[in-house]
PDB file of N, CA and C in Angstrom:
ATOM      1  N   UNK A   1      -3.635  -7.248  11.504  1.00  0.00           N
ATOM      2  CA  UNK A   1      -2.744  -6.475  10.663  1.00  0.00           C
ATOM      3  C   UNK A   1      -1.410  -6.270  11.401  1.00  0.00           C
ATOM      4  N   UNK A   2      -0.468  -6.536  10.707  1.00  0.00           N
ATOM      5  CA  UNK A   2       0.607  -6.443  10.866  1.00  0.00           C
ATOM      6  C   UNK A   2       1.369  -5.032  11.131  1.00  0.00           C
ATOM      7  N   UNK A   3       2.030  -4.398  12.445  1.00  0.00           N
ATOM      8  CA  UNK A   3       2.504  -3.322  12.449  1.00  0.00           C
ATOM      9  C   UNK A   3       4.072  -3.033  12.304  1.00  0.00           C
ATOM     10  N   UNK A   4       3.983  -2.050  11.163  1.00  0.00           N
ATOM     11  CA  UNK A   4       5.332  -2.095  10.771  1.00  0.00           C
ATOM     12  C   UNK A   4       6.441  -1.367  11.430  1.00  0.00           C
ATOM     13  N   UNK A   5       7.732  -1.724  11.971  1.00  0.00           N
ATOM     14  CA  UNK A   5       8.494  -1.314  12.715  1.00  0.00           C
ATOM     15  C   UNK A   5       9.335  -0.014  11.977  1.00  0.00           C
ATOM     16  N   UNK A   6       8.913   0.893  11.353  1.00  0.00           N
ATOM     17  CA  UNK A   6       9.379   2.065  10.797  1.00  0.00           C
ATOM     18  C   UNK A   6      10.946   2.218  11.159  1.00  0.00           C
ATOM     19  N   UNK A   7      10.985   2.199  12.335  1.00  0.00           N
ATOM     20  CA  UNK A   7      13.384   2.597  12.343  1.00  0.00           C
ATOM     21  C   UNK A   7      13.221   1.649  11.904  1.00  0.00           C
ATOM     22  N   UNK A   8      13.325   0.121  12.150  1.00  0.00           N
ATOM     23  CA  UNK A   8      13.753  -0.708  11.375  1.00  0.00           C
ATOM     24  C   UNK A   8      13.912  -0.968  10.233  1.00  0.00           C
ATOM     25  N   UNK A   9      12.952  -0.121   9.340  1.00  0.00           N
ATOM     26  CA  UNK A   9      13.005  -0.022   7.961  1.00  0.00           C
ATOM     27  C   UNK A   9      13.884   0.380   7.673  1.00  0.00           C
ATOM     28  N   UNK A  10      13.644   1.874   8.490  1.00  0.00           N
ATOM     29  CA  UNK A  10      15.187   2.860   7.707  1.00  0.00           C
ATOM     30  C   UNK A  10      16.660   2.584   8.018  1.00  0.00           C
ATOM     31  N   UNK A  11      17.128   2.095   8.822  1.00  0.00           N
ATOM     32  CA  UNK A  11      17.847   1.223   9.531  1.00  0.00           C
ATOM     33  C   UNK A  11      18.646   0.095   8.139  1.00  0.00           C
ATOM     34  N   UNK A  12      17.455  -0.350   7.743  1.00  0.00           N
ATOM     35  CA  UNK A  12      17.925  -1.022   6.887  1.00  0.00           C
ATOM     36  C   UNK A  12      18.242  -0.437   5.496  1.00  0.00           C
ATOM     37  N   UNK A  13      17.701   1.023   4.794  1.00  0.00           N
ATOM     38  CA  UNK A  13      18.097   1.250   4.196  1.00  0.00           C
ATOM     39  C   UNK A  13      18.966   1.990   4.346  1.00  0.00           C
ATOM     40  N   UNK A  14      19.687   2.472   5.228  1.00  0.00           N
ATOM     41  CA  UNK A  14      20.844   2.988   5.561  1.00  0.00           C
ATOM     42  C   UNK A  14      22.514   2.106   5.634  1.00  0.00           C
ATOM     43  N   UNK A  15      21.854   0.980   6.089  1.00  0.00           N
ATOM     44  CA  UNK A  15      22.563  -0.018   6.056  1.00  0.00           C
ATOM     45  C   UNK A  15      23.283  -0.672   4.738  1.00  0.00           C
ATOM     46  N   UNK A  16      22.145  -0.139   3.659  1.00  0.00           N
ATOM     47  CA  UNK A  16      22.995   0.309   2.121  1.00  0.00           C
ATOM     48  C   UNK A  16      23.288   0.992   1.376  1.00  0.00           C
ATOM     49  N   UNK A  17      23.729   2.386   2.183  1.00  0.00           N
ATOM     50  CA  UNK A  17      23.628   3.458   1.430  1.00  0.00           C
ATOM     51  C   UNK A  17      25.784   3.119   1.472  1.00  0.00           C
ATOM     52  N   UNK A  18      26.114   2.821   0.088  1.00  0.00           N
ATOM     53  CA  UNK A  18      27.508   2.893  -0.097  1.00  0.00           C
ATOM     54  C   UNK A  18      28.375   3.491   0.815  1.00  0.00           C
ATOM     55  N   UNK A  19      29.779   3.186   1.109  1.00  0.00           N
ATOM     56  CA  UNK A  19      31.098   3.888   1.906  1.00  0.00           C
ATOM     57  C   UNK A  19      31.203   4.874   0.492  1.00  0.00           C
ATOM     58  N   UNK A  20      31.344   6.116   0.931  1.00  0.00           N
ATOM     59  CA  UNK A  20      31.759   6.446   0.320  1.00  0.00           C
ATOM     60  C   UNK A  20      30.483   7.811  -0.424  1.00  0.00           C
ATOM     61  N   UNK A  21      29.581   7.364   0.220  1.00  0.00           N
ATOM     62  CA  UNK A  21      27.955   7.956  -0.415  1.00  0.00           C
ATOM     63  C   UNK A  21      27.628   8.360   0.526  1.00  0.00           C
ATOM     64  N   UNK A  22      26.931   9.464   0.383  1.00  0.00           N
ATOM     65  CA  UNK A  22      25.803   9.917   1.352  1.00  0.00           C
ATOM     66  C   UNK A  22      24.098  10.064   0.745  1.00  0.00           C
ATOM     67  N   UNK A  23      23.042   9.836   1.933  1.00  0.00           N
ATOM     68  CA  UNK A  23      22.273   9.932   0.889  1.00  0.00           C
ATOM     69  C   UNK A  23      21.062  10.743   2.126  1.00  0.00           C
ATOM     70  N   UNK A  24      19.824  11.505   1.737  1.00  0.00           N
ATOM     71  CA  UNK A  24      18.718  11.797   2.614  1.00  0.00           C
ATOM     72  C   UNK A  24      17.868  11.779   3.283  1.00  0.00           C
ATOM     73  N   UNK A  25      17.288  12.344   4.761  1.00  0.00           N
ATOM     74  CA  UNK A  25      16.274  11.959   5.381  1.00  0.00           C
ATOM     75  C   UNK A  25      15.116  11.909   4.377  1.00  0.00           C
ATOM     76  N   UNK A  26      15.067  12.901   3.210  1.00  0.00           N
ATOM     77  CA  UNK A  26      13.973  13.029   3.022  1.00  0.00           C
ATOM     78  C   UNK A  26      13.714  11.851   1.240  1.00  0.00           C
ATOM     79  N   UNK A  27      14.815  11.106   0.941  1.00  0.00           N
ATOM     80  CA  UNK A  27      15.017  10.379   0.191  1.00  0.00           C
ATOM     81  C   UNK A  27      14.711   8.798   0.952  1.00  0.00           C
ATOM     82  N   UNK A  28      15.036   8.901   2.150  1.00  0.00           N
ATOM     83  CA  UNK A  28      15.325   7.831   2.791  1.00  0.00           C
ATOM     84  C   UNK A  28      13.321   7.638   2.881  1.00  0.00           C
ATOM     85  N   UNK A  29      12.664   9.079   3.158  1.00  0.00           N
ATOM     86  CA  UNK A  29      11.630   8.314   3.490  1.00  0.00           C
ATOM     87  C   UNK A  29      10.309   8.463   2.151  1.00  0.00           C
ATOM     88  N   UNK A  30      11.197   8.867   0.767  1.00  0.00           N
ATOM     89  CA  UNK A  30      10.259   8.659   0.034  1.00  0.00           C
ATOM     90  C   UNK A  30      10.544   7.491  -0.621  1.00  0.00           C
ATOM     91  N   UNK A  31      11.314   6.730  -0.224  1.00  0.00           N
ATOM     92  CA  UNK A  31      11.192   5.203  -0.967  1.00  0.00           C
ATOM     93  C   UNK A  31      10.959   4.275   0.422  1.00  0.00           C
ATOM     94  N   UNK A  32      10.380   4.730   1.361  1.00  0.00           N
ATOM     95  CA  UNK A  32       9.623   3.575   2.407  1.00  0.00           C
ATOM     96  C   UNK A  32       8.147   4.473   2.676  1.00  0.00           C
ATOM     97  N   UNK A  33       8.178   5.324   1.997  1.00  0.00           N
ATOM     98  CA  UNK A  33       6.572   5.861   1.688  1.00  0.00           C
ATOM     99  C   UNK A  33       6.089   6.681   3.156  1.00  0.00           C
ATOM    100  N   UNK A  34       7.149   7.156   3.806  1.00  0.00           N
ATOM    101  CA  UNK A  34       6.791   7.210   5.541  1.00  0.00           C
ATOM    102  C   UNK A  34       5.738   8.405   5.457  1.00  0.00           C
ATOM    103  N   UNK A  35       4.599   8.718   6.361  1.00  0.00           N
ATOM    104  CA  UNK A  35       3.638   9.285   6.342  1.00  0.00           C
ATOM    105  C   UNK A  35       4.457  10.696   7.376  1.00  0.00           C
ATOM    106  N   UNK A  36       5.130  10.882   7.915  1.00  0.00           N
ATOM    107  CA  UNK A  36       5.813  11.371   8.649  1.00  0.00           C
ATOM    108  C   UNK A  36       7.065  12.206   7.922  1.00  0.00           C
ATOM    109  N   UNK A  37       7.600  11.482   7.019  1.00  0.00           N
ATOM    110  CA  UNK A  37       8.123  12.056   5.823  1.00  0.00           C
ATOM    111  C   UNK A  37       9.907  12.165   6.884  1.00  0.00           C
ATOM    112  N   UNK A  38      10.802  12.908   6.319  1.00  0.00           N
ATOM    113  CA  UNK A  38      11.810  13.154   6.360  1.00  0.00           C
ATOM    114  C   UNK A  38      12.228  13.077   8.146  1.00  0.00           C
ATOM    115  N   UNK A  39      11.003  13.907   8.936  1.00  0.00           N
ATOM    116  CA  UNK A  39      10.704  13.954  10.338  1.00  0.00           C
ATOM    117  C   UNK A  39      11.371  12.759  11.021  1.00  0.00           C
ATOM    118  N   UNK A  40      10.650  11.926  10.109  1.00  0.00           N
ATOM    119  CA  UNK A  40      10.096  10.722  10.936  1.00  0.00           C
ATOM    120  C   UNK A  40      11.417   9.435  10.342  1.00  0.00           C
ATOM    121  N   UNK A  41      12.432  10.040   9.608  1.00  0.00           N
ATOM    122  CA  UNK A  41      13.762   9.501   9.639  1.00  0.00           C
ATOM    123  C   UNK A  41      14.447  10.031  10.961  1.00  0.00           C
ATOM    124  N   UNK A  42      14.628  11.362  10.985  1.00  0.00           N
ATOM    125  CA  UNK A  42      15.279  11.973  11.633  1.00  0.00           C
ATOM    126  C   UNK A  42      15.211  11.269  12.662  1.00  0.00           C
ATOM    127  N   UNK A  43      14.075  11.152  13.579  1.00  0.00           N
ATOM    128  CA  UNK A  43      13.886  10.598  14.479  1.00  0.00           C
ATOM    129  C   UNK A  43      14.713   8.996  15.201  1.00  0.00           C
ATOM    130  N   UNK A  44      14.034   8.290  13.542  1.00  0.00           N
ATOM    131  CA  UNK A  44      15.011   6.780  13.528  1.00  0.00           C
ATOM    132  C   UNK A  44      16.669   7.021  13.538  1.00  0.00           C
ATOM    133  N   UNK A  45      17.244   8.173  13.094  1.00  0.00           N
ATOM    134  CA  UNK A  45      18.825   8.093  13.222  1.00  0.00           C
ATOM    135  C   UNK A  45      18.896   9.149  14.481  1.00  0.00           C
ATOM    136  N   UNK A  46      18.001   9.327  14.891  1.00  0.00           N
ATOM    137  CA  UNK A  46      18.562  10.191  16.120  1.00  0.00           C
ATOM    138  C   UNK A  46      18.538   9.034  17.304  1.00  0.00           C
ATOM    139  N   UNK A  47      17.660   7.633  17.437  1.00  0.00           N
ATOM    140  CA  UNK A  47      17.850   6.803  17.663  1.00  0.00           C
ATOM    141  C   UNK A  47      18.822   5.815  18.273  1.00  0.00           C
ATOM    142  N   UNK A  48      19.561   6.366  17.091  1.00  0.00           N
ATOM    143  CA  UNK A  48      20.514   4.756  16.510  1.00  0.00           C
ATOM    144  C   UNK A  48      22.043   5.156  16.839  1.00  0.00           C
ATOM    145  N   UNK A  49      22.366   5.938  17.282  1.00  0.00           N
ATOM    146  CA  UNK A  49      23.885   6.222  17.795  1.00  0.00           C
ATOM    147  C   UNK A  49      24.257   5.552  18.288  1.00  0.00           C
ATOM    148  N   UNK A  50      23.950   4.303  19.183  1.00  0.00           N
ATOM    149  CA  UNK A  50      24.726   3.487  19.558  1.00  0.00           C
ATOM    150  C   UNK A  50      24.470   2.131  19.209  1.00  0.00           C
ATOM    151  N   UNK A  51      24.388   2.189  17.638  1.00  0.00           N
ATOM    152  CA  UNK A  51      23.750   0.936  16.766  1.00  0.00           C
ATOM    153  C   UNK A  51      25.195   1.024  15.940  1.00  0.00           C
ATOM    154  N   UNK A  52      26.052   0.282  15.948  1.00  0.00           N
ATOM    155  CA  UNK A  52      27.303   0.398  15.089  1.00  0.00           C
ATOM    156  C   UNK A  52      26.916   0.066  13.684  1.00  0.00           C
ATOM    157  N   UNK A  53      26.353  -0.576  13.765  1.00  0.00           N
ATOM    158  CA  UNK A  53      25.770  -1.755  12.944  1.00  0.00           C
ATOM    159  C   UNK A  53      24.887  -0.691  11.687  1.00  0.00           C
ATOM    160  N   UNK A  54      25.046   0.571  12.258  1.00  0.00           N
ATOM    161  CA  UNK A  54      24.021   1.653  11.426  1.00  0.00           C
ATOM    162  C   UNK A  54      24.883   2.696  10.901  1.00  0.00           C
ATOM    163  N   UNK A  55      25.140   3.017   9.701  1.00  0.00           N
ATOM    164  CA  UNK A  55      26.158   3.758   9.347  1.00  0.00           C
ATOM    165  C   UNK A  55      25.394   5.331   9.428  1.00  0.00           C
ATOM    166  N   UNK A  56      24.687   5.564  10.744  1.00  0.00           N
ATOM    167  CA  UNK A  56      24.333   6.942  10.269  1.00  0.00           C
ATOM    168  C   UNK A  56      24.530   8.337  10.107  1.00  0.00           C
ATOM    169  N   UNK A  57      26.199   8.160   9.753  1.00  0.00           N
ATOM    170  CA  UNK A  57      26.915   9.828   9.370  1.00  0.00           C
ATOM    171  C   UNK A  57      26.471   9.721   7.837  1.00  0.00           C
ATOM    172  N   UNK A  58      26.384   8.845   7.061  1.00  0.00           N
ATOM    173  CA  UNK A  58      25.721   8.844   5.625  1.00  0.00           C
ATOM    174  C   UNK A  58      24.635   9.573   5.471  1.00  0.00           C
ATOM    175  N   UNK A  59      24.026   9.948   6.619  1.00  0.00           N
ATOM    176  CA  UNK A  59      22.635  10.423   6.456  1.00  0.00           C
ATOM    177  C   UNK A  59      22.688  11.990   6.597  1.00  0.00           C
ATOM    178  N   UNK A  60      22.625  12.904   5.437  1.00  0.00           N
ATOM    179  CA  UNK A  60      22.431  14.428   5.750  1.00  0.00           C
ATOM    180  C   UNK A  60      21.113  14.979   5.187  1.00  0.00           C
ATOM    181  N   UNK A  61      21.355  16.182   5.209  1.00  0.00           N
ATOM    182  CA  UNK A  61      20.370  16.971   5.204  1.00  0.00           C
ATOM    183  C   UNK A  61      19.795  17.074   3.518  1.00  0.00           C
ATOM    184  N   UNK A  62      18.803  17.706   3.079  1.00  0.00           N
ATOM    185  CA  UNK A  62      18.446  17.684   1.522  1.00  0.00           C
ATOM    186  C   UNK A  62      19.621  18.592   0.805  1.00  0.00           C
ATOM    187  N   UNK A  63      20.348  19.454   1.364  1.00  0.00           N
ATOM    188  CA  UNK A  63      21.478  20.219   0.930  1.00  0.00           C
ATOM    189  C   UNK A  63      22.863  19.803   1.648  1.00  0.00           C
ATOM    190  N   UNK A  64      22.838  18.529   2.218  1.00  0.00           N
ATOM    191  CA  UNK A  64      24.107  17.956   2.267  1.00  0.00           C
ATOM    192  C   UNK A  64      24.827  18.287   3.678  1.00  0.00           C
ATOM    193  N   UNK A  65      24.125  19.130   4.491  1.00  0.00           N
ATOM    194  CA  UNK A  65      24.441  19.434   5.613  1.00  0.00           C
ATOM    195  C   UNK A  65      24.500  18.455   6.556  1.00  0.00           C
ATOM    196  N   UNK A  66      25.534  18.662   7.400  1.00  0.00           N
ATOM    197  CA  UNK A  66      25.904  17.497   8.295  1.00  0.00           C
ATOM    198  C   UNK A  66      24.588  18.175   9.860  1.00  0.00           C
ATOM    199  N   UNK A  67      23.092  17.783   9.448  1.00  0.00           N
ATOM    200  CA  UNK A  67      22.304  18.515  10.470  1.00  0.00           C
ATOM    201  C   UNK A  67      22.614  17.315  11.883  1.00  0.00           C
ATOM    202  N   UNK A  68      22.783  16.535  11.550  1.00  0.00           N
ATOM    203  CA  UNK A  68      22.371  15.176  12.776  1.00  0.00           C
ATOM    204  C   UNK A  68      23.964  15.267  13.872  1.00  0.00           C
ATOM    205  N   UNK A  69      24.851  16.383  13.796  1.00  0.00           N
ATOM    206  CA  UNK A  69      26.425  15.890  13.879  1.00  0.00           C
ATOM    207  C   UNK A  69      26.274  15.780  15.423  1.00  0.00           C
ATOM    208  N   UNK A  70      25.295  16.588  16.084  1.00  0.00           N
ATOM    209  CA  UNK A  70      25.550  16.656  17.449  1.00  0.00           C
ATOM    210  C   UNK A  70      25.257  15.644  18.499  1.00  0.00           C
ATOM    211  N   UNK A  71      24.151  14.340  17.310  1.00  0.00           N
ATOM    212  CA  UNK A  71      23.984  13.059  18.040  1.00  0.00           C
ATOM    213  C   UNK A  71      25.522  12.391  18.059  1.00  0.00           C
ATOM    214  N   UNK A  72      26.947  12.231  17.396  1.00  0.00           N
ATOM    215  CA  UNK A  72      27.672  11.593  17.443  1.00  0.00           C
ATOM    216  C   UNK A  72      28.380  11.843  18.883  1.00  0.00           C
ATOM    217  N   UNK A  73      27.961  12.451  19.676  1.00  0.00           N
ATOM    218  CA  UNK A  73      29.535  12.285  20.468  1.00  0.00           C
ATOM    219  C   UNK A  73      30.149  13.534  20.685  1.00  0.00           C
ATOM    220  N   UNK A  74      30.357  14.342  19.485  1.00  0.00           N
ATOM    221  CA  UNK A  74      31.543  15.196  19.421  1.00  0.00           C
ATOM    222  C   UNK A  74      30.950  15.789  18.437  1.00  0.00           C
ATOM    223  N   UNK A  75      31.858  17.293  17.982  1.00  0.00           N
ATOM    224  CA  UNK A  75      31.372  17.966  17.018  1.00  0.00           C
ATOM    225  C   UNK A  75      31.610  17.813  15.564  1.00  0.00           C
ATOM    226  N   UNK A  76      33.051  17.284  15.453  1.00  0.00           N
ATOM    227  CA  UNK A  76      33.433  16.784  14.335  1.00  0.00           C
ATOM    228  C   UNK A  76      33.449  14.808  14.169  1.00  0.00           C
ATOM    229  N   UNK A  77      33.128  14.919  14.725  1.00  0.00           N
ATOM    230  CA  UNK A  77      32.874  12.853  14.585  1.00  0.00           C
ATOM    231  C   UNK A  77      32.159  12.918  13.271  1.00  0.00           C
ATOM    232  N   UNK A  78      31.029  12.896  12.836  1.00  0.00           N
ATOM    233  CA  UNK A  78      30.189  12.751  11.606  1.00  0.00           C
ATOM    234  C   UNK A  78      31.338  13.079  10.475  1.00  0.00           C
ATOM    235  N   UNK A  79      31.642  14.284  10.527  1.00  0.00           N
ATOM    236  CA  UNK A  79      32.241  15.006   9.539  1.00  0.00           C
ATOM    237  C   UNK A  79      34.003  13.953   9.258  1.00  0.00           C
ATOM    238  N   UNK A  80      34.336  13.818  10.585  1.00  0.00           N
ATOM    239  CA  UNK A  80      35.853  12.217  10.080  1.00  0.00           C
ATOM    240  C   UNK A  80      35.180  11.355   9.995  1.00  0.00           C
ATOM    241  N   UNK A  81      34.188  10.400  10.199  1.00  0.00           N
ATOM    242  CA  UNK A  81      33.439   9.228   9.868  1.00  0.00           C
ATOM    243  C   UNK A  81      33.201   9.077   7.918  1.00  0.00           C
ATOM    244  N   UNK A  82      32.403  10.489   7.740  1.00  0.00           N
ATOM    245  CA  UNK A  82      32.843  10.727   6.569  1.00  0.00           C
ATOM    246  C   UNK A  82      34.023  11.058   5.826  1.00  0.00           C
ATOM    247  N   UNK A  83      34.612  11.839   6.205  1.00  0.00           N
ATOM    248  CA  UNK A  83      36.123  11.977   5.562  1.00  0.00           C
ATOM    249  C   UNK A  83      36.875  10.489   5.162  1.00  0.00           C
ATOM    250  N   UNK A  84      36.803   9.707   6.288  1.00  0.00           N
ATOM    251  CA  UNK A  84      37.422   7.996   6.422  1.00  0.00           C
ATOM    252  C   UNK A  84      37.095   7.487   5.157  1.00  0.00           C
ATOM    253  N   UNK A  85      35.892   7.925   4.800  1.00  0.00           N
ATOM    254  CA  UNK A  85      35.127   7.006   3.399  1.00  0.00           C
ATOM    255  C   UNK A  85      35.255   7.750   2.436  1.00  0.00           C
ATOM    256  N   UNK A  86      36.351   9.257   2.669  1.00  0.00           N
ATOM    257  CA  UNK A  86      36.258   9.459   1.144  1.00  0.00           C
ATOM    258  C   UNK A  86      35.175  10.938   0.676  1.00  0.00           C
ATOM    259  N   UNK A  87      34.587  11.146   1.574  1.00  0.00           N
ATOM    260  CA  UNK A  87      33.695  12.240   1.283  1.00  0.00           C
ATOM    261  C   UNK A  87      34.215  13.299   2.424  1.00  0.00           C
ATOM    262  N   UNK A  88      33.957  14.259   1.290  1.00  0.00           N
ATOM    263  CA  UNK A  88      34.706  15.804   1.722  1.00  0.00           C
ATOM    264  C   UNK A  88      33.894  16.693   2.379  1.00  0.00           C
ATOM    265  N   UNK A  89      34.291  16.733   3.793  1.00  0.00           N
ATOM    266  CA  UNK A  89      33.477  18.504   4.330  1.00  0.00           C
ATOM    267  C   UNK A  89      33.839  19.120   4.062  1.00  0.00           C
ATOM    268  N   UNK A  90      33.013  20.446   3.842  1.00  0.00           N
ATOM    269  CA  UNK A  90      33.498  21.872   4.240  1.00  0.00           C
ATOM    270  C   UNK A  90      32.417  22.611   5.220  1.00  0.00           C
ATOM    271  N   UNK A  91      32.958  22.962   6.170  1.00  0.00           N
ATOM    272  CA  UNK A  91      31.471  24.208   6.672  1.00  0.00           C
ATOM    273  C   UNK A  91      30.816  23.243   7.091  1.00  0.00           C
ATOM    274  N   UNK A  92      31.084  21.912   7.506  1.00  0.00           N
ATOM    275  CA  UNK A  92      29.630  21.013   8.299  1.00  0.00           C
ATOM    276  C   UNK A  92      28.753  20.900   6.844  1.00  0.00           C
ATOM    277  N   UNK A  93      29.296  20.589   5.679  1.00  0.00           N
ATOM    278  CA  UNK A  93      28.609  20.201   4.460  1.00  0.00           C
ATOM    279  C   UNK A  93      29.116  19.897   3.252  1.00  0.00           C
ATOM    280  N   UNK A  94      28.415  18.421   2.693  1.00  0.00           N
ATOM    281  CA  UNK A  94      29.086  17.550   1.911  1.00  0.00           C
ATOM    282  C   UNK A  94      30.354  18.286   0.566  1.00  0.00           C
ATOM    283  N   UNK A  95      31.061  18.342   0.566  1.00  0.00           N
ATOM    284  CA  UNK A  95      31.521  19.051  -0.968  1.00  0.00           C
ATOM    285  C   UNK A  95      31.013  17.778  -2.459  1.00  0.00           C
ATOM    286  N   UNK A  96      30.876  18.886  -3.110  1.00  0.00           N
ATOM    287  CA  UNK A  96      29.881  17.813  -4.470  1.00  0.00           C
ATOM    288  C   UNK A  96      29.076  17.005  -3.801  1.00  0.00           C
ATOM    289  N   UNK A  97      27.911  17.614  -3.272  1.00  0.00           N
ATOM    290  CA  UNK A  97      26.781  16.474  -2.896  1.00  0.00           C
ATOM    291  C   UNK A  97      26.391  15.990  -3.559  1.00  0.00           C
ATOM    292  N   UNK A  98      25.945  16.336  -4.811  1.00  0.00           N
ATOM    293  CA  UNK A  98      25.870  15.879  -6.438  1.00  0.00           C
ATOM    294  C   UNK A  98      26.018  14.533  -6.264  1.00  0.00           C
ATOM    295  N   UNK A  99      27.612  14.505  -6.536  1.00  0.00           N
ATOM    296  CA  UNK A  99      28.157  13.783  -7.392  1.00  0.00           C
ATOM    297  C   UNK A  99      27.744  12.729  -6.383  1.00  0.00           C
ATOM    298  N   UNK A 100      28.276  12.853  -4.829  1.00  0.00           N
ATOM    299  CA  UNK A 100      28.715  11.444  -3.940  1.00  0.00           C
ATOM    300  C   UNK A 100      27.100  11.015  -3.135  1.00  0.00           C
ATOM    301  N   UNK A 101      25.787  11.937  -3.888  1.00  0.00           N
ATOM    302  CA  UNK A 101      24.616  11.472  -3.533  1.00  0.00           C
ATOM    303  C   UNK A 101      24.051  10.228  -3.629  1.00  0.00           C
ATOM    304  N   UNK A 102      23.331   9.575  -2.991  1.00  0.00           N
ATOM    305  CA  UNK A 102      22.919   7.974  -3.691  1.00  0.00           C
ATOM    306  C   UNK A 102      21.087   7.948  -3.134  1.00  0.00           C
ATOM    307  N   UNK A 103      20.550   8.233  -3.964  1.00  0.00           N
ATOM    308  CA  UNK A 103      19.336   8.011  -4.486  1.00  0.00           C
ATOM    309  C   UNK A 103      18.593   6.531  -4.266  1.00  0.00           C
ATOM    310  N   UNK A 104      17.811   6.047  -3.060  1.00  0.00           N
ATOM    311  CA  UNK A 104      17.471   4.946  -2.436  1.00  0.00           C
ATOM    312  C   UNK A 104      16.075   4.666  -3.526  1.00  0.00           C
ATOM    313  N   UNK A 105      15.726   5.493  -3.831  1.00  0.00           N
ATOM    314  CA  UNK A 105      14.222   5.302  -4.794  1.00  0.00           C
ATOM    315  C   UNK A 105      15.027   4.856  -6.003  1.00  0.00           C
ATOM    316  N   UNK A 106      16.521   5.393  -6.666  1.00  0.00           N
ATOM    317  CA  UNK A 106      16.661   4.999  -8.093  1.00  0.00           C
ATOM    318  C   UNK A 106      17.706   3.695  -8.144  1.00  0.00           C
ATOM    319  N   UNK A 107      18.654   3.874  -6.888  1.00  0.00           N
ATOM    320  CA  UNK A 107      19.179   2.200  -7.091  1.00  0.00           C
ATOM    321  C   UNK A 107      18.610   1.220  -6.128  1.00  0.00           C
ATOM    322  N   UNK A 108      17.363   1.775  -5.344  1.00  0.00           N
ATOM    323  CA  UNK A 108      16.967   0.587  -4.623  1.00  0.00           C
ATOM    324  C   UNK A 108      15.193  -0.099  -5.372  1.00  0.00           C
ATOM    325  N   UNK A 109      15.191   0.240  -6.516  1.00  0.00           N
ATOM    326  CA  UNK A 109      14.050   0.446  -7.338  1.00  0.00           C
ATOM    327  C   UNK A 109      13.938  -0.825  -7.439  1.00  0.00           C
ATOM    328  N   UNK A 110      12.506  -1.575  -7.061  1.00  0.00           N
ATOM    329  CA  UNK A 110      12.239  -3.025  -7.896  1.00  0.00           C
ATOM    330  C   UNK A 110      11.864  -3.164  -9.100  1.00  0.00           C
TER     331      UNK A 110
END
């Protein structure tokens, strides 16, 4: 049996979460089914900071909170990474998470 490389998964679905979008740990891991659940993203983007190749300021909290900011570097890095693409902080949290949310279970649906 084949063992599955879990960051790598998420990794990759991060890797399509739109410029411009943000989307959730805990979204991220109900469309790769993770037994570990939201945790067990966190983990994979706490990871990956020095993976360029991984867009993971896209990744916040279930209420849009910038929780992961203190893996970047700096305190505000996450928060201009996002701004660059178009999405608005306030308070270390998305403005209209709503709207600029992207849902990996509904546009990554087979």
């Amino acid at each position: 049996m084949e063992q599955r490389d879990y960051f790598e998964e998420v990794y990759e679905v991060v890797r399509l979460v739109p410029k411009g979008r943000v989307t959730t740990y805990g979204s991220i891991a109900r469309y790769l089914s993770l037994r570990a659940g939201a945790r067990m993203v966190g983990w994979a983007m706490n990871g990956c900071h020095n993976r360029p190749d991984v867009p993971a300021h896209r990744v916040v909290n279930s209420v849009g909170v910038l929780s992961g900011k203190h893996f970047f570097g700096g305190p505000t890095i996450m928060e201009q990474l996002l701004e660059d693409e178009g999405v608005r902080v306030k308070n270390d949290k998305v403005v209209d998470f709503k709207t600029v949310y992207w849902d990996p279970t509904v546009e990554l649906a087979l």
